[in-house]
PDB file of N, CA and C in Angstrom:
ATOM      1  N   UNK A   1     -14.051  -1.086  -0.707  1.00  0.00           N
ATOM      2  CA  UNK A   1     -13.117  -2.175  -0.887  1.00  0.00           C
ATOM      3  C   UNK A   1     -11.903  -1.681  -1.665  1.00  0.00           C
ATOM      4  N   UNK A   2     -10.593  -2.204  -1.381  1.00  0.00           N
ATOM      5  CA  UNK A   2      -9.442  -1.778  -1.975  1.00  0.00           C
ATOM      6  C   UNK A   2      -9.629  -2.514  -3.156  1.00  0.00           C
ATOM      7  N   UNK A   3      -8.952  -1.885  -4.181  1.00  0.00           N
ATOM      8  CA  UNK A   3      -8.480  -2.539  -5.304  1.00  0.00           C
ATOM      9  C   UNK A   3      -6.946  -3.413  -4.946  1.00  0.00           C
ATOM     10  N   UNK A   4      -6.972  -4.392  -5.479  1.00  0.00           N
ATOM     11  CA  UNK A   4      -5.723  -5.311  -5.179  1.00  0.00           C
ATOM     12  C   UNK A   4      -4.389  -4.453  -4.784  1.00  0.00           C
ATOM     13  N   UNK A   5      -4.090  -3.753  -5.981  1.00  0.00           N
ATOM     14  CA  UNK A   5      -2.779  -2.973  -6.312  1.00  0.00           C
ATOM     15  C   UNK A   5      -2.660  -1.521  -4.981  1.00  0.00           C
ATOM     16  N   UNK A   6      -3.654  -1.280  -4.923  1.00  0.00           N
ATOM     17  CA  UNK A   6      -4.098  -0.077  -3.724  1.00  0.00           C
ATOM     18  C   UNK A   6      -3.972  -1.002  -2.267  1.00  0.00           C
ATOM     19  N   UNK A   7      -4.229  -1.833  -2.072  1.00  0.00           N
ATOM     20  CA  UNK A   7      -4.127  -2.867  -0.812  1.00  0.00           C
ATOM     21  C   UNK A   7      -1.865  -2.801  -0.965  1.00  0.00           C
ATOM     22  N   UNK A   8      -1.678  -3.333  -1.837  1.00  0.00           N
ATOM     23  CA  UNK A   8      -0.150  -3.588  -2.215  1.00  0.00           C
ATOM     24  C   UNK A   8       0.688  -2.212  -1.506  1.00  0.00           C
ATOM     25  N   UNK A   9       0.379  -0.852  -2.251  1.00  0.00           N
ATOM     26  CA  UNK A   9       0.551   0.051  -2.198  1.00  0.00           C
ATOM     27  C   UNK A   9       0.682   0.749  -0.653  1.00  0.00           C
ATOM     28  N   UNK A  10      -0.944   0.443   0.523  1.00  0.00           N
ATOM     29  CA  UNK A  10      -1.212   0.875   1.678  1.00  0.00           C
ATOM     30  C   UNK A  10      -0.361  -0.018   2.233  1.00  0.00           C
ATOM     31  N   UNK A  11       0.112  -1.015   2.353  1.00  0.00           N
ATOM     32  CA  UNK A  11       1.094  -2.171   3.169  1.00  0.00           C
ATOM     33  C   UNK A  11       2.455  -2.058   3.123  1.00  0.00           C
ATOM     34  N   UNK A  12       2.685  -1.312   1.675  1.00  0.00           N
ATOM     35  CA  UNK A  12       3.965  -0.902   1.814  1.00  0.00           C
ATOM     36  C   UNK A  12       4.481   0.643   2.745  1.00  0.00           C
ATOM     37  N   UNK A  13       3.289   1.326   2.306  1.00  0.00           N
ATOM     38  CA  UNK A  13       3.451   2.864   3.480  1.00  0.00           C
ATOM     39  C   UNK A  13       3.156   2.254   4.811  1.00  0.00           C
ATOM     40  N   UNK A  14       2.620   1.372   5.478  1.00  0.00           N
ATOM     41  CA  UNK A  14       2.766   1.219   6.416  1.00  0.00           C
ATOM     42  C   UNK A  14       4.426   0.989   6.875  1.00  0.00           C
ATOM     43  N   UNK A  15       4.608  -0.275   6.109  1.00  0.00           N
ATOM     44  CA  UNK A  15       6.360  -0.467   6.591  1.00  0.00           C
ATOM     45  C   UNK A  15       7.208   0.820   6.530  1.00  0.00           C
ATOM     46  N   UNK A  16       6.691   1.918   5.733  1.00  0.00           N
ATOM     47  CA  UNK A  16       7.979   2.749   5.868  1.00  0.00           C
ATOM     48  C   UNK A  16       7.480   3.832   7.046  1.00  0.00           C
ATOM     49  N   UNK A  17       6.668   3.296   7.871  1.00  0.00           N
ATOM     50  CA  UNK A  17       6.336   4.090   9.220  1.00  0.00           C
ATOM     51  C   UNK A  17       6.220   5.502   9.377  1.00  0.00           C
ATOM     52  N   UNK A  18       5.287   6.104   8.866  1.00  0.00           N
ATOM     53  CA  UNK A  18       5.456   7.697   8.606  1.00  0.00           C
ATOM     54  C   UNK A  18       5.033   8.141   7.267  1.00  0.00           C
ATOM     55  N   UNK A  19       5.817   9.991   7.254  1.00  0.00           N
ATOM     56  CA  UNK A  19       5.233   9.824   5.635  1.00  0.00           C
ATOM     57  C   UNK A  19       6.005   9.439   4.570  1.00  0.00           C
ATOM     58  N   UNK A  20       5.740   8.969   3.153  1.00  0.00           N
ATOM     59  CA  UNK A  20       6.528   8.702   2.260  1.00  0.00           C
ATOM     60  C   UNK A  20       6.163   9.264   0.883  1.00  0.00           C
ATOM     61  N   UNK A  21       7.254   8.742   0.172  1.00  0.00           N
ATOM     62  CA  UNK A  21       6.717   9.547  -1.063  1.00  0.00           C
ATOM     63  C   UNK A  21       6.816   8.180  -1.959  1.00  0.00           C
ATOM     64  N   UNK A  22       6.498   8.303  -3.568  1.00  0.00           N
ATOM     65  CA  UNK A  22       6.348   7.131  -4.581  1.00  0.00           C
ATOM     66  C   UNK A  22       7.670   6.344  -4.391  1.00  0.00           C
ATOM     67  N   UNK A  23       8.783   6.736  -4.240  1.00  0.00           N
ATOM     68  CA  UNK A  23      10.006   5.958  -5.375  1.00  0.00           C
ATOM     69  C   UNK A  23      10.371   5.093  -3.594  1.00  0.00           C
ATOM     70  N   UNK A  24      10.297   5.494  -2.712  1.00  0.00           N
ATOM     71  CA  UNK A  24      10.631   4.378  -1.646  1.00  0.00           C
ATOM     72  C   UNK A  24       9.502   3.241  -1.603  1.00  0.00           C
ATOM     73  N   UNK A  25       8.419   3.206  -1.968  1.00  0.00           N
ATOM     74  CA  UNK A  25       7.156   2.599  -2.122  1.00  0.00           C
ATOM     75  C   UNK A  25       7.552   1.895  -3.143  1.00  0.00           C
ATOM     76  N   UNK A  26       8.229   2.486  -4.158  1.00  0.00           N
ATOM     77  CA  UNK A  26       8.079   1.496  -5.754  1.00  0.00           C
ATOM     78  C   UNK A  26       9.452   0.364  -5.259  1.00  0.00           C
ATOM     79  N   UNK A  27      10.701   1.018  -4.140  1.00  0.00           N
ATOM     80  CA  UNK A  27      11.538   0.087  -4.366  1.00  0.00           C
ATOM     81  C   UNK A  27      11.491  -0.800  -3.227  1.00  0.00           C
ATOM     82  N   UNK A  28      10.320  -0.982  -2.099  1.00  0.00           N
ATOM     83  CA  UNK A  28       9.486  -1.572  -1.291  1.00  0.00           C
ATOM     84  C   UNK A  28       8.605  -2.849  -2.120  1.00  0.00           C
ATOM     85  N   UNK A  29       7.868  -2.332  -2.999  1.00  0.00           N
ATOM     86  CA  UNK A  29       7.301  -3.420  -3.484  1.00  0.00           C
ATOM     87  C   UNK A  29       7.373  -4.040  -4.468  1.00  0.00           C
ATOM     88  N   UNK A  30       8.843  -3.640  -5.093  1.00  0.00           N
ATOM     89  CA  UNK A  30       9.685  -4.474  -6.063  1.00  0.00           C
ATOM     90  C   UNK A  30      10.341  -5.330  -5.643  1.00  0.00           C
ATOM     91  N   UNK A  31      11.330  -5.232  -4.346  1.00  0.00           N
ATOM     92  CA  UNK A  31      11.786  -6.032  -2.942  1.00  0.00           C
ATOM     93  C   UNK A  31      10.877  -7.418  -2.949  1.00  0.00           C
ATOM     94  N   UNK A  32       9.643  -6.225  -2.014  1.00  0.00           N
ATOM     95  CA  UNK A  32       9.006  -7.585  -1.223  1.00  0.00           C
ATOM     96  C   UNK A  32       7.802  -8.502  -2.934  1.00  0.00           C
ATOM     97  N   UNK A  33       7.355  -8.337  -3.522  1.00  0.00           N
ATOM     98  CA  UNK A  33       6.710  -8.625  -5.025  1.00  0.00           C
ATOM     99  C   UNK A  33       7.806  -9.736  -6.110  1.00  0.00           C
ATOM    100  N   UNK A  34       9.080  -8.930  -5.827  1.00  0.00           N
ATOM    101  CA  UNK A  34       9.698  -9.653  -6.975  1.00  0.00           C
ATOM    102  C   UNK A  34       9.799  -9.273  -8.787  1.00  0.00           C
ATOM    103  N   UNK A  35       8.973  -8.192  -8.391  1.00  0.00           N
ATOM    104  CA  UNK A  35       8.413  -8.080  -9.909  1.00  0.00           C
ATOM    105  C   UNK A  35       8.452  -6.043  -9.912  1.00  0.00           C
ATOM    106  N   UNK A  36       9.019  -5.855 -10.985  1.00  0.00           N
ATOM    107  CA  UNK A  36       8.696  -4.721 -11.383  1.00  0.00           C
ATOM    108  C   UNK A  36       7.587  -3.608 -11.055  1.00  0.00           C
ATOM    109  N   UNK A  37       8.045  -2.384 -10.197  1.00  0.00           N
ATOM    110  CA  UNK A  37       6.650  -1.586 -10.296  1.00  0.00           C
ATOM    111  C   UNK A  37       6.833  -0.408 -10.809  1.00  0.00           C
ATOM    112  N   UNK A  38       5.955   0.359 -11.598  1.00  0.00           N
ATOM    113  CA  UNK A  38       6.365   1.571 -12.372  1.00  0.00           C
ATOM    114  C   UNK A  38       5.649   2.565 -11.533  1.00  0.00           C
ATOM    115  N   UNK A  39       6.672   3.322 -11.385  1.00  0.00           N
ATOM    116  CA  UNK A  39       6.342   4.887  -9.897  1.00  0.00           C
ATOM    117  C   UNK A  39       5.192   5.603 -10.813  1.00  0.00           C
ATOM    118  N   UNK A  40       4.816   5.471 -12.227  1.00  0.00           N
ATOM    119  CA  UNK A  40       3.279   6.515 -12.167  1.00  0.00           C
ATOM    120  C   UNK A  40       2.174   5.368 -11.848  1.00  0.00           C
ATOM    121  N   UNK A  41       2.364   3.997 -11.609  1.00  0.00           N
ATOM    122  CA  UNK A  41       1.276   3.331 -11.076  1.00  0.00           C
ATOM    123  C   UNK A  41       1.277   3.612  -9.874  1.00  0.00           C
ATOM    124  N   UNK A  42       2.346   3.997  -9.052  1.00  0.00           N
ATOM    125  CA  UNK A  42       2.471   4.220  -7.609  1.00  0.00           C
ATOM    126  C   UNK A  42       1.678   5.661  -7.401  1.00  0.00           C
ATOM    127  N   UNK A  43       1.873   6.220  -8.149  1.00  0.00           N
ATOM    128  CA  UNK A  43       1.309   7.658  -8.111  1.00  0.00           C
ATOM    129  C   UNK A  43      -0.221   7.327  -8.147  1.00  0.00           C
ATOM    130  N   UNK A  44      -0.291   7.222  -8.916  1.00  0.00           N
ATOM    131  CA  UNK A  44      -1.833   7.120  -9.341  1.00  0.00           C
ATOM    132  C   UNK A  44      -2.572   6.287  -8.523  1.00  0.00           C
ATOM    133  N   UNK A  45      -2.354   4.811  -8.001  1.00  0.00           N
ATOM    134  CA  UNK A  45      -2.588   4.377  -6.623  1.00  0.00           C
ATOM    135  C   UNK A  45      -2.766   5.337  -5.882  1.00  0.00           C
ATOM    136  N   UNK A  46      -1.710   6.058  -5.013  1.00  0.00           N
ATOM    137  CA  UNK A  46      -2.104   6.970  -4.117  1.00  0.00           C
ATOM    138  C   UNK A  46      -3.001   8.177  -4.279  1.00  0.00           C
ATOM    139  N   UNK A  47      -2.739   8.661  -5.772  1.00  0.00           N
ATOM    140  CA  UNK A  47      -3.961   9.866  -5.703  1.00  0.00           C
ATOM    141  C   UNK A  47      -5.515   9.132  -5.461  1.00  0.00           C
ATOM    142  N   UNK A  48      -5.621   7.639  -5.864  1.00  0.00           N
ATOM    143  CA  UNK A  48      -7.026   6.916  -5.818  1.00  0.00           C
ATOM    144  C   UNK A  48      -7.111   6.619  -4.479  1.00  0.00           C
ATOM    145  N   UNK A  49      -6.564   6.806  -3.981  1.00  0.00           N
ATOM    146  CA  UNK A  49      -6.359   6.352  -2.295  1.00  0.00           C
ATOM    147  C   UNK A  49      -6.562   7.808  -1.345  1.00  0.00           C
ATOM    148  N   UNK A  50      -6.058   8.823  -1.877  1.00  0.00           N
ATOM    149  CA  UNK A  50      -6.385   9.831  -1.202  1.00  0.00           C
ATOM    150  C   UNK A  50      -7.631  10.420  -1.677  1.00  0.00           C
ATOM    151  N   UNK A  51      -8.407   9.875  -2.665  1.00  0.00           N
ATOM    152  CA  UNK A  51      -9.757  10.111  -3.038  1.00  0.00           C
ATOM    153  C   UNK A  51     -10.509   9.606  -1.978  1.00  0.00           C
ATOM    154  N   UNK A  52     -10.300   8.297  -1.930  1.00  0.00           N
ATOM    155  CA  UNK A  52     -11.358   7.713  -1.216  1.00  0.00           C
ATOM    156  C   UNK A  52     -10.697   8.145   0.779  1.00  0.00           C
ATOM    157  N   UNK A  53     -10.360   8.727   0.875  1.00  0.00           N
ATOM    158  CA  UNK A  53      -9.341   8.788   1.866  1.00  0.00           C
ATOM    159  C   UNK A  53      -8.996   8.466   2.973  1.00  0.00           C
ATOM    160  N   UNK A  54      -8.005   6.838   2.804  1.00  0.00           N
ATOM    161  CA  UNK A  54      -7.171   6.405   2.778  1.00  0.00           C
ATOM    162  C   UNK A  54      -6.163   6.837   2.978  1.00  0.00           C
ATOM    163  N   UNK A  55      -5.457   7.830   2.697  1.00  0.00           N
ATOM    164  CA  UNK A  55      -4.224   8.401   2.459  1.00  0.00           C
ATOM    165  C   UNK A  55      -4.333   9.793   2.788  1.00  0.00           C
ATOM    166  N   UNK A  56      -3.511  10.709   3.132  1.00  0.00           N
ATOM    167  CA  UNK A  56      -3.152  12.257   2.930  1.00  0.00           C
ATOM    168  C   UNK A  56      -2.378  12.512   2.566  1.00  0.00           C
ATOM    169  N   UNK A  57      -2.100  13.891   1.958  1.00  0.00           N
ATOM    170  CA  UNK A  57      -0.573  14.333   1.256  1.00  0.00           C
ATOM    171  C   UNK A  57      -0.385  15.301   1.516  1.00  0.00           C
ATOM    172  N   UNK A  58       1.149  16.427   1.548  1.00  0.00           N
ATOM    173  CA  UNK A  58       1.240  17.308   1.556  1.00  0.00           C
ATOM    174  C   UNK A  58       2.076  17.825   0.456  1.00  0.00           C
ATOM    175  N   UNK A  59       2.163  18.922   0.286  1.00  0.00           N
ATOM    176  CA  UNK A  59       3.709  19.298  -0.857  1.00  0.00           C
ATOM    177  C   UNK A  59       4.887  20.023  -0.164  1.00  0.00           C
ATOM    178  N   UNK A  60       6.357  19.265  -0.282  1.00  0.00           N
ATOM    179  CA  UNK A  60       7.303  19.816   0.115  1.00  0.00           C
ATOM    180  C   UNK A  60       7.694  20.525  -0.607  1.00  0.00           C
ATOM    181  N   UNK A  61       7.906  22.040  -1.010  1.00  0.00           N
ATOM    182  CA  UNK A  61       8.670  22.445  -1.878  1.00  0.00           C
ATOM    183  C   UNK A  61       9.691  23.133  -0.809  1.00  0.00           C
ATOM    184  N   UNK A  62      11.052  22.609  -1.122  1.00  0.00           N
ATOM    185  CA  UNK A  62      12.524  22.988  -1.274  1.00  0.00           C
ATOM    186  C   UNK A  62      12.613  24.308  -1.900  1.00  0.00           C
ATOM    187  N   UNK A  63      13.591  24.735  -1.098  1.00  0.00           N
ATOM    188  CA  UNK A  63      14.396  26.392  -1.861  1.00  0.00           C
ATOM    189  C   UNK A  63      14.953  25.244  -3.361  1.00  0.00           C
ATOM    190  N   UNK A  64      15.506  24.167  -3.130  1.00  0.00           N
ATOM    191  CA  UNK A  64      16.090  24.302  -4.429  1.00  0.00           C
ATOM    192  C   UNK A  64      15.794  23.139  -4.681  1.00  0.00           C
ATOM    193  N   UNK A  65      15.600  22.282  -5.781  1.00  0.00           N
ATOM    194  CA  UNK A  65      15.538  21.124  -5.997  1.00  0.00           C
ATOM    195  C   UNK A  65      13.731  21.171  -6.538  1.00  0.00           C
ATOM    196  N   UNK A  66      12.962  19.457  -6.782  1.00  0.00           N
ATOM    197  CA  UNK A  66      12.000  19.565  -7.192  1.00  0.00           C
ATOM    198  C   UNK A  66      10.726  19.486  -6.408  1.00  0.00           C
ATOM    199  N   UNK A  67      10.094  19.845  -6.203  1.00  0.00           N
ATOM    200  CA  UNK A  67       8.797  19.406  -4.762  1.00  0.00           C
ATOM    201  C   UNK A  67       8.836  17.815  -4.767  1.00  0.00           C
ATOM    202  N   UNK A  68       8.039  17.713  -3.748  1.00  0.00           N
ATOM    203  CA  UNK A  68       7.872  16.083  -3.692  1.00  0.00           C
ATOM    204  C   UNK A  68       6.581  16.159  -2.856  1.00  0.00           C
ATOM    205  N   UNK A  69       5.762  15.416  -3.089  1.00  0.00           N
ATOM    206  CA  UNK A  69       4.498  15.063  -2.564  1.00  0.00           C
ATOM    207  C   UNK A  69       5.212  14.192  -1.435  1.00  0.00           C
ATOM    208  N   UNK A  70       4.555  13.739  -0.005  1.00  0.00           N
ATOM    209  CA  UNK A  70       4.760  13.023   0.853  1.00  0.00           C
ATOM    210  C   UNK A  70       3.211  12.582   1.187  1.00  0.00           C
ATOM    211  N   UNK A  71       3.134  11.347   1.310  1.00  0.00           N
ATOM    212  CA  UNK A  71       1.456  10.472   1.706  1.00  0.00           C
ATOM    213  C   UNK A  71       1.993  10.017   2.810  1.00  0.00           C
ATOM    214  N   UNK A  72       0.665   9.745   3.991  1.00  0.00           N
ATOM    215  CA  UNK A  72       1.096   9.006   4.880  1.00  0.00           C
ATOM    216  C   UNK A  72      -0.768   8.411   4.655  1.00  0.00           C
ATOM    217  N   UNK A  73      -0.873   7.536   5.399  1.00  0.00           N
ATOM    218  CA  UNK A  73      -1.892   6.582   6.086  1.00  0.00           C
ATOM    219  C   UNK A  73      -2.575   7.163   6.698  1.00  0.00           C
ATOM    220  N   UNK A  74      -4.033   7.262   6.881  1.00  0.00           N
ATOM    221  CA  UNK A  74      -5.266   7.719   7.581  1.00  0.00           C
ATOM    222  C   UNK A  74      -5.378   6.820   8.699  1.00  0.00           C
ATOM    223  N   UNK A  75      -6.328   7.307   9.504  1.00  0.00           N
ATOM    224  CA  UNK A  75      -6.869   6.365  10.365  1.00  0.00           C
ATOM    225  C   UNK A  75      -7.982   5.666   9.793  1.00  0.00           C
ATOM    226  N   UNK A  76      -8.394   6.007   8.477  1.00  0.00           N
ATOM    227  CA  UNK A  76      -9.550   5.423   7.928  1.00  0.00           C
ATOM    228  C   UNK A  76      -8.733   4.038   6.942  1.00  0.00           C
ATOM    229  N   UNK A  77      -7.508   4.601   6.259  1.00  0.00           N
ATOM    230  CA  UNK A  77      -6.751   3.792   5.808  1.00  0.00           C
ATOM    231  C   UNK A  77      -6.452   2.698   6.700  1.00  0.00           C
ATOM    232  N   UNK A  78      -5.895   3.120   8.045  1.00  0.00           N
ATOM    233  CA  UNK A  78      -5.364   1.866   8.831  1.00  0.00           C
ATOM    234  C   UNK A  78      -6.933   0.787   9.016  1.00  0.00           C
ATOM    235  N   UNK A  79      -7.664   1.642   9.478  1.00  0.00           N
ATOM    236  CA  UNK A  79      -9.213   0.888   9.378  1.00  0.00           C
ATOM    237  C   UNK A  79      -9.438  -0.497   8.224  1.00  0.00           C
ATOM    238  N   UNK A  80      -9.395   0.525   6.772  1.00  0.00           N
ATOM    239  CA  UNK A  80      -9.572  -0.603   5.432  1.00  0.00           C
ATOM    240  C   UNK A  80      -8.874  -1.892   5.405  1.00  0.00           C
ATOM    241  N   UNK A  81      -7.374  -1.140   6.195  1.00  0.00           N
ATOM    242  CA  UNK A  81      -6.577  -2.852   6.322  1.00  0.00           C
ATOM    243  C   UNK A  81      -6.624  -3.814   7.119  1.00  0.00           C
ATOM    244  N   UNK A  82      -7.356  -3.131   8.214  1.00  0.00           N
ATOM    245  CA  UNK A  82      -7.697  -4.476   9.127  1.00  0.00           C
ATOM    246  C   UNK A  82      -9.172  -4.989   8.710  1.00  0.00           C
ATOM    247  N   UNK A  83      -9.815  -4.124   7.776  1.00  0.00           N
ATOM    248  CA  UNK A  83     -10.943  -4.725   7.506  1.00  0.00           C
ATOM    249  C   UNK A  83     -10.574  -5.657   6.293  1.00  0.00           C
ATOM    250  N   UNK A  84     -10.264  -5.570   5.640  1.00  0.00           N
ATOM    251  CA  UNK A  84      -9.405  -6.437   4.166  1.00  0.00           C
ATOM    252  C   UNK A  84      -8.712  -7.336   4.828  1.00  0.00           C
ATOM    253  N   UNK A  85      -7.946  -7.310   5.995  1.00  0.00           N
ATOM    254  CA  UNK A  85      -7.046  -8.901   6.340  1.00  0.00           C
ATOM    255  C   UNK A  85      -8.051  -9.846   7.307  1.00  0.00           C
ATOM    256  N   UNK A  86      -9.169  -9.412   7.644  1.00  0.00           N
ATOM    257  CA  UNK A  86     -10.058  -9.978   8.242  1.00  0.00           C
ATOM    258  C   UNK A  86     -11.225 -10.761   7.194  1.00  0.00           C
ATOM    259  N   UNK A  87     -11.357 -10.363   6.292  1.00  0.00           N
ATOM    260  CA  UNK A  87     -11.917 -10.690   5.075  1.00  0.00           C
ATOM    261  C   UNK A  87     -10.947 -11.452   4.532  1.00  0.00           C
ATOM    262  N   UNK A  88      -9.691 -11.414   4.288  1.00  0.00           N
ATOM    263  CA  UNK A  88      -9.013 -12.336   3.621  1.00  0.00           C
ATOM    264  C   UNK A  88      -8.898 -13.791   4.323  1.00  0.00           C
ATOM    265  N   UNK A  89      -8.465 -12.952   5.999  1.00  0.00           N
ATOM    266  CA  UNK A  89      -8.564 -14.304   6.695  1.00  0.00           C
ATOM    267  C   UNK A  89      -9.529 -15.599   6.395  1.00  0.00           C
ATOM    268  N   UNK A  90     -11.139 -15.084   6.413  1.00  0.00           N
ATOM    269  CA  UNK A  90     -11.777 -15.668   6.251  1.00  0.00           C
ATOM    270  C   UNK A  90     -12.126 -16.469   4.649  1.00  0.00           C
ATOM    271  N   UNK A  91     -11.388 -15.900   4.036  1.00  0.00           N
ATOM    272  CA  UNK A  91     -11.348 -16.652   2.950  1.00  0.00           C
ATOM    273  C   UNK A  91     -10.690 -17.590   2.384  1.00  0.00           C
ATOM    274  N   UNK A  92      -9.266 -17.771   3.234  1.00  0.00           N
ATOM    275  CA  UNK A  92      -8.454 -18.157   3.115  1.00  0.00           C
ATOM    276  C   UNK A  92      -8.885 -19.475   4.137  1.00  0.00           C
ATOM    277  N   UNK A  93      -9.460 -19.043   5.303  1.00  0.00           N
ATOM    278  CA  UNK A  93      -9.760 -20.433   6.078  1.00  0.00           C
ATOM    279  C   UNK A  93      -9.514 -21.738   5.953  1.00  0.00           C
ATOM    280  N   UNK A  94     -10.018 -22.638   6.137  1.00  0.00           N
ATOM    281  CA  UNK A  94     -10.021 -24.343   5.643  1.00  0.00           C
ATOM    282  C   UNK A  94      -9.405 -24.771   3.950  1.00  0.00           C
ATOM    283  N   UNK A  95      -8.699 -23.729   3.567  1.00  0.00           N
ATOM    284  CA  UNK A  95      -8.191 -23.672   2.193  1.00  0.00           C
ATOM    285  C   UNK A  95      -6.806 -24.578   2.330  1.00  0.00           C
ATOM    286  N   UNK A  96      -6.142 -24.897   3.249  1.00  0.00           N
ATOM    287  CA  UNK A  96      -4.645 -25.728   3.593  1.00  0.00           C
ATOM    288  C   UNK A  96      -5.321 -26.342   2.743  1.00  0.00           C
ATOM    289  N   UNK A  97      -6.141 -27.733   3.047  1.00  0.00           N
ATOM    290  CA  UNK A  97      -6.244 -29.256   2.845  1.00  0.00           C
ATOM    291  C   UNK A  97      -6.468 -28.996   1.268  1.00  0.00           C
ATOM    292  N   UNK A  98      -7.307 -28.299   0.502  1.00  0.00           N
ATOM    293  CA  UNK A  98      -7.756 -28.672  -0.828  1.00  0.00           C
ATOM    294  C   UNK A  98      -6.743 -27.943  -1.589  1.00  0.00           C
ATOM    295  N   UNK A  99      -5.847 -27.043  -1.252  1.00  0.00           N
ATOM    296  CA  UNK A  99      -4.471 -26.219  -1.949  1.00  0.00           C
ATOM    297  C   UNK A  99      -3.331 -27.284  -1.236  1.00  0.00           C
ATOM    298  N   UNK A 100      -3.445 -28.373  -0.747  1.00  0.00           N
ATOM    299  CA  UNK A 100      -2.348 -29.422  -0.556  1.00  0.00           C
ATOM    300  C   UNK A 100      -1.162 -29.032   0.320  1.00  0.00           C
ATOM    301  N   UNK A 101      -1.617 -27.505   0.770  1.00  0.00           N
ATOM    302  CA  UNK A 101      -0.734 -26.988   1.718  1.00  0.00           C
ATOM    303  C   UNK A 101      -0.639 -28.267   3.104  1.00  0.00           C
ATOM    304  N   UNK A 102       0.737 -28.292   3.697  1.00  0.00           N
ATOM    305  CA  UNK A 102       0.438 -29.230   4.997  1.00  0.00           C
ATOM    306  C   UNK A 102       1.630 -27.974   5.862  1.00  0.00           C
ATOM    307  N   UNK A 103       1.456 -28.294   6.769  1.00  0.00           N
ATOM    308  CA  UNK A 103       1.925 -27.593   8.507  1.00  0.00           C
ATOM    309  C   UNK A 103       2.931 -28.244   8.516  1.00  0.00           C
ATOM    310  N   UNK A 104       3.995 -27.404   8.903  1.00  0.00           N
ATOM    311  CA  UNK A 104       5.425 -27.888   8.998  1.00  0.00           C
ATOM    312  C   UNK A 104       4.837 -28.581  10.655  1.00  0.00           C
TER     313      UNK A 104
END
């Protein structure tokens, strides 16, 4: 099972279609969140994500400049998220009427 923040994290590498690295991720889910995210939580998300693996990485190192890690999405990753929005679905179910939600 994902941890909340690791679910946050895999949804945002999906949108950036390919591989990515922390700081497009951190300014992805500051965007879509509203709220502040600090790039070593982003980091550290993904190294917990490529533990369980979820995720892969490689290292770019440049003739000049600083390396950069790049993660992309597993097929085991894409797996967890359709298993987590299928689980959410169902939890979320018959929840309109008693959360006072109504249908446009």
């Amino acid at each position: 099972m994902l941890q909340h923040f690791e679910l946050h994290v895999l949804l945002a590498m999906v949108r950036e279609k390919g591989e990515t690295y922390s700081v497009p991720l951190v300014l992805s889910l500051e965007e879509r969140t509203g709220r502040p995210v600090a790039q070593a939580a982003v980091y550290i998300a993904l190294k917990r994500l490529e533990k369980k693996g979820l995720v892969a990485s490689r290292l770019d190192e440049p003739e000049s400049g600083h390396p950069r890690r790049y993660f992309r999405v597993t097929k085991a990753g894409l797996a967890a998220l359709t298993t987590q929005r299928e689980e959410h679905e169902r939890l979320w179910r018959g929840l309109s009427r008693a959360l006072g939600s109504r249908k446009a």
